[in-house]
C-alpha atoms as a PDB file:
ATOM      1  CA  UNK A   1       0.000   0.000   0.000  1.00  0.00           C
ATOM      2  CA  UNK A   2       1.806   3.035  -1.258  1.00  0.00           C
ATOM      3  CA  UNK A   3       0.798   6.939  -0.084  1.00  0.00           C
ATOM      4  CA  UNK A   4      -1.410   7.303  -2.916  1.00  0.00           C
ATOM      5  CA  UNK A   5      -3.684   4.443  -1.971  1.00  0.00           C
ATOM      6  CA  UNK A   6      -3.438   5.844   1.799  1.00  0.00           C
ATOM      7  CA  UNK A   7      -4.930   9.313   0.482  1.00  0.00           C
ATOM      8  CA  UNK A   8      -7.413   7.862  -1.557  1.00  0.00           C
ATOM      9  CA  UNK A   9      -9.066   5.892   1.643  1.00  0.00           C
ATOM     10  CA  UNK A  10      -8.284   8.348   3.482  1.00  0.00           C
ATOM     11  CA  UNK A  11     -10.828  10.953   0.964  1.00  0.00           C
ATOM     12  CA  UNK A  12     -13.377   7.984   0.374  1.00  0.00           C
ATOM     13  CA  UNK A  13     -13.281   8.092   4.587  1.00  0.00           C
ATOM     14  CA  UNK A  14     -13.574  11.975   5.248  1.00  0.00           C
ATOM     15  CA  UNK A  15     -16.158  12.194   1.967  1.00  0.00           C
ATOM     16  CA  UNK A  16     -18.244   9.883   3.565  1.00  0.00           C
ATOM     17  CA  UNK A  17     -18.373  11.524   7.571  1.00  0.00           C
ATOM     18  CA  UNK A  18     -18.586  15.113   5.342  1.00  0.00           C
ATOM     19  CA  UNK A  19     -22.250  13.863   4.094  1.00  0.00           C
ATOM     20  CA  UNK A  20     -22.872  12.060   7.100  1.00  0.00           C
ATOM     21  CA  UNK A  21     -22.559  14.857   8.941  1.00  0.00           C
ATOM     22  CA  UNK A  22     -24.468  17.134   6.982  1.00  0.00           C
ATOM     23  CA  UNK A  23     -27.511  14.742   6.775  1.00  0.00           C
ATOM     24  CA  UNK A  24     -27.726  14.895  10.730  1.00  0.00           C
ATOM     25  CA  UNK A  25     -27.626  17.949  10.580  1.00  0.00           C
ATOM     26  CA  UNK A  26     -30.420  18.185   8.086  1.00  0.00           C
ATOM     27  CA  UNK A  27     -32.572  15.590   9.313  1.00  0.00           C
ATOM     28  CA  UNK A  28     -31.710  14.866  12.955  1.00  0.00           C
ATOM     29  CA  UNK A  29     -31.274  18.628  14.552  1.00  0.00           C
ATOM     30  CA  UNK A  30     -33.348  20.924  13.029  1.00  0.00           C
ATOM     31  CA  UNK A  31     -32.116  23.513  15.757  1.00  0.00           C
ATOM     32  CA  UNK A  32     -28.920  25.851  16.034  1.00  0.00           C
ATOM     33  CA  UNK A  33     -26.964  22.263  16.260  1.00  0.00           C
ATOM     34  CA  UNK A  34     -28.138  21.555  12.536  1.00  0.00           C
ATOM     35  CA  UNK A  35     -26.288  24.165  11.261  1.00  0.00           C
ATOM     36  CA  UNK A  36     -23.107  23.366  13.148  1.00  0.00           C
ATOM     37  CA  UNK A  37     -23.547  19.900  11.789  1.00  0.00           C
ATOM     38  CA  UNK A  38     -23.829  21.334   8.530  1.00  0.00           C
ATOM     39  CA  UNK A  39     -20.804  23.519   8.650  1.00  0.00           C
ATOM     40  CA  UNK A  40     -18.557  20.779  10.365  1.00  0.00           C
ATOM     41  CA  UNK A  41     -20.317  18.366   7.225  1.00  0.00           C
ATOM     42  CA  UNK A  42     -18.487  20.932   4.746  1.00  0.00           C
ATOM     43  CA  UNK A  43     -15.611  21.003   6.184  1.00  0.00           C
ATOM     44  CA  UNK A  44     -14.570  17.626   6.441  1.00  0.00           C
ATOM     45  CA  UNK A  45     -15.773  17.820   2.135  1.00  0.00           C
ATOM     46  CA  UNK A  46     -13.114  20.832   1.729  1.00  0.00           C
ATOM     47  CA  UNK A  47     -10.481  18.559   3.298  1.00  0.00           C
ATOM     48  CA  UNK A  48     -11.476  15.455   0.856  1.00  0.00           C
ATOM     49  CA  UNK A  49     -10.895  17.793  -1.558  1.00  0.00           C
ATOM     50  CA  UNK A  50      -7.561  18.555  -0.735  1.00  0.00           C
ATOM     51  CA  UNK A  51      -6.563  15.182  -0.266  1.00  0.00           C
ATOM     52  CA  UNK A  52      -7.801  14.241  -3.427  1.00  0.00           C
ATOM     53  CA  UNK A  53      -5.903  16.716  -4.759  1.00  0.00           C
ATOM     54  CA  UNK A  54      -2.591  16.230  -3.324  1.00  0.00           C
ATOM     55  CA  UNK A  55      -3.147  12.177  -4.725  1.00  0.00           C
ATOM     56  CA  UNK A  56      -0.475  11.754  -7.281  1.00  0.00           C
ATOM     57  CA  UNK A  57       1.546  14.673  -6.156  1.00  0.00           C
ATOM     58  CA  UNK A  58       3.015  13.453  -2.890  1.00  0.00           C
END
């Protein structure tokens, strides 16, 4: 397993707690917490990003 394949799990893994954190926060807390949820949701989808990005250049 080389650093490439390491990123790539590591994207599929932060893609996947991005959207599960925005769906709580969509259909679980429809309070303040929602949109905390939500924001924390996006930000762990900005950082998949990245790491997708940096695949192939590390």
């Amino acid at each position: 397993m080389n650093k490439n394949t390491i990123l790539g799990y590591a994207t599929l893994l932060m893609v996947s707690m991005g959207l599960l954190l925005i769906a709580l926060g969509a259909f679980k807390y429809d309070d303040v917490a929602g949109w905390g949820f939500g924001a924390v949701g996006v930000g762990f989808l900005a950082n998949a990003w990245v790491f997708n990005a940096l695949k192939g250049r590390v």
